[in-house]
Protein backbone atom coordinates (compact mmCIF):
# COMPACT_ATOMS: atom_id res chain seq x y z
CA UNK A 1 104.42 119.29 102.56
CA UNK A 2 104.37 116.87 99.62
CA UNK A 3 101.82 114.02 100.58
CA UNK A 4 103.23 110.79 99.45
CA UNK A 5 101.24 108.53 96.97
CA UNK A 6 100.09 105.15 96.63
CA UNK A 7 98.03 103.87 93.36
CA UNK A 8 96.26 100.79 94.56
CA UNK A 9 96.24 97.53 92.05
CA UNK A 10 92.76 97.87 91.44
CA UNK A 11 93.24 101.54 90.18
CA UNK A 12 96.14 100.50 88.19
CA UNK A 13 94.34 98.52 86.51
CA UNK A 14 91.05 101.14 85.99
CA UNK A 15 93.91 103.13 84.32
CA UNK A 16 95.04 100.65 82.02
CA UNK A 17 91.69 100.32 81.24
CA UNK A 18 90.64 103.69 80.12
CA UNK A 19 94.07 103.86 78.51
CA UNK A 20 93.62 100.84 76.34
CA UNK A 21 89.33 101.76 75.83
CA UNK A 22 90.66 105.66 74.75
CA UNK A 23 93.49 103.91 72.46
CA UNK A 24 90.78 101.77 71.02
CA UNK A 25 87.92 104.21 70.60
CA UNK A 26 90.37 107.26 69.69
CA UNK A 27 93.76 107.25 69.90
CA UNK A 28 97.15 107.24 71.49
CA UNK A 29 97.46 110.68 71.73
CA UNK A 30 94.10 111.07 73.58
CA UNK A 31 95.16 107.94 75.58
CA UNK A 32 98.30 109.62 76.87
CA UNK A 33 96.39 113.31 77.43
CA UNK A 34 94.14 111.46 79.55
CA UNK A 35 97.06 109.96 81.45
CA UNK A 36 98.43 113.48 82.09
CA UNK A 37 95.91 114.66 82.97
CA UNK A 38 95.22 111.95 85.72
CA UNK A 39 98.98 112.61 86.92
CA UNK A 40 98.47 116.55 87.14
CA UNK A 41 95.46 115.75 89.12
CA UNK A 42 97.79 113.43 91.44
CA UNK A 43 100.23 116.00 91.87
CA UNK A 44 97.66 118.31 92.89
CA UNK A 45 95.91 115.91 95.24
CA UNK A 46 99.80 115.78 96.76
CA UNK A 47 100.22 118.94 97.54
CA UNK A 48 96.75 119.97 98.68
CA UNK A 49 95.67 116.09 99.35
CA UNK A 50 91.93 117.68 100.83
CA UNK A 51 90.47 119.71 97.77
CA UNK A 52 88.41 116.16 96.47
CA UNK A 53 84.94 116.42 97.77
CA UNK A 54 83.76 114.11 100.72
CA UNK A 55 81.82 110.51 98.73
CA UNK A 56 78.11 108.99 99.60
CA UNK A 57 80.13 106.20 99.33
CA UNK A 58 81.04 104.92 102.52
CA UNK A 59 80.78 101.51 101.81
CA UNK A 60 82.56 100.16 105.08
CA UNK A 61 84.31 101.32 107.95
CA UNK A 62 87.70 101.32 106.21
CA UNK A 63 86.08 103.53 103.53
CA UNK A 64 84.36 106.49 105.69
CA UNK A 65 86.54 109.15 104.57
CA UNK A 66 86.72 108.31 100.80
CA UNK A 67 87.11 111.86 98.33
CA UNK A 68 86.70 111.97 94.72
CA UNK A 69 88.11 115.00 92.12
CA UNK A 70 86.69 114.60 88.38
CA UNK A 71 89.30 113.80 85.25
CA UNK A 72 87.02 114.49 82.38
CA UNK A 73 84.68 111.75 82.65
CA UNK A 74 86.25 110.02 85.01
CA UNK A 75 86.30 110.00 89.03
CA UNK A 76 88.76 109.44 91.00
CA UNK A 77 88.57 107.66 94.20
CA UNK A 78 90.83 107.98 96.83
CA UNK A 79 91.43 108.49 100.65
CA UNK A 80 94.27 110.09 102.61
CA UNK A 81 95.66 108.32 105.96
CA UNK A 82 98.54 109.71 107.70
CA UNK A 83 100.79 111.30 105.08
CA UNK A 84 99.95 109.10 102.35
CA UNK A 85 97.35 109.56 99.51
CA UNK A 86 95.93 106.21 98.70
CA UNK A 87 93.91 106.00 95.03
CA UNK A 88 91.36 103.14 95.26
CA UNK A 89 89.47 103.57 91.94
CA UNK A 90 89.20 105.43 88.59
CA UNK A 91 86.07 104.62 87.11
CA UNK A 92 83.52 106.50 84.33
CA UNK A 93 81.47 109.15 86.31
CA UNK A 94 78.21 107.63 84.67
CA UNK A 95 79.14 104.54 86.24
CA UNK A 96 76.97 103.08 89.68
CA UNK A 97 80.19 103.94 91.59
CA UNK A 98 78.57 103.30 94.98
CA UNK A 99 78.09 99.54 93.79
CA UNK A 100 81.28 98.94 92.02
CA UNK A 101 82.92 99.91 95.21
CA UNK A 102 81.27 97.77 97.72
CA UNK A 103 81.37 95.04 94.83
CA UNK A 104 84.94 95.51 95.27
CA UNK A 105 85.08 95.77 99.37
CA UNK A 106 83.17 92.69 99.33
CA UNK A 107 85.99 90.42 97.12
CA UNK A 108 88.67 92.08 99.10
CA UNK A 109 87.21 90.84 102.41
């Protein structure tokens, strides 16, 4: 079974972030390979929506069950309710995740 998939704004916007930093510090191409890579990893997370390792970073209730799989550099945050895969955040691995997230929780509340 095919999990569906929901990119929140936030992440969409952590994408188009990398995208434009990689564009900027590299180039298109390694922009866009970056961007397939994310998608391949989405796909994945689809079809086997559990093989991201359980976070520290239960910031709130809401966010108990959050997982995270690595795109080079980058994690990706995300938690699965019902049938639905729902991306939160893609932020730099060397990054204070923990923080940015409950930064986050705290402007969403």
């Amino acid at each position: 079974m095919l999990h569906a998939l929901k990119i929140t704004l936030t992440a969409q916007q952590d994408l188009a972030n990398v995208h434009s930093y990689l564009i900027d510090a590299g180039s298109m191409e390694l922009a866009d390979r970056f961007l397939g890579e994310v998608r391949q990893t989405m796909e994945a997370l689809r079809q086997f929506p559990l093989i991201g390792a359980m976070t520290q970073y239960a910031i709130n209730q809401s966010m108990q069950s959050l997982r995270r799989v690595l795109v080079w550099n980058h994690v990706v945050v995300y938690y699965v309710v019902d049938a639905t895969i729902v991306i939160v955040a893609v932020v730099d691995a060397r990054r204070d995740v923990v923080m940015l997230l409950a930064e986050r929780s705290q402007r969403t509340e």
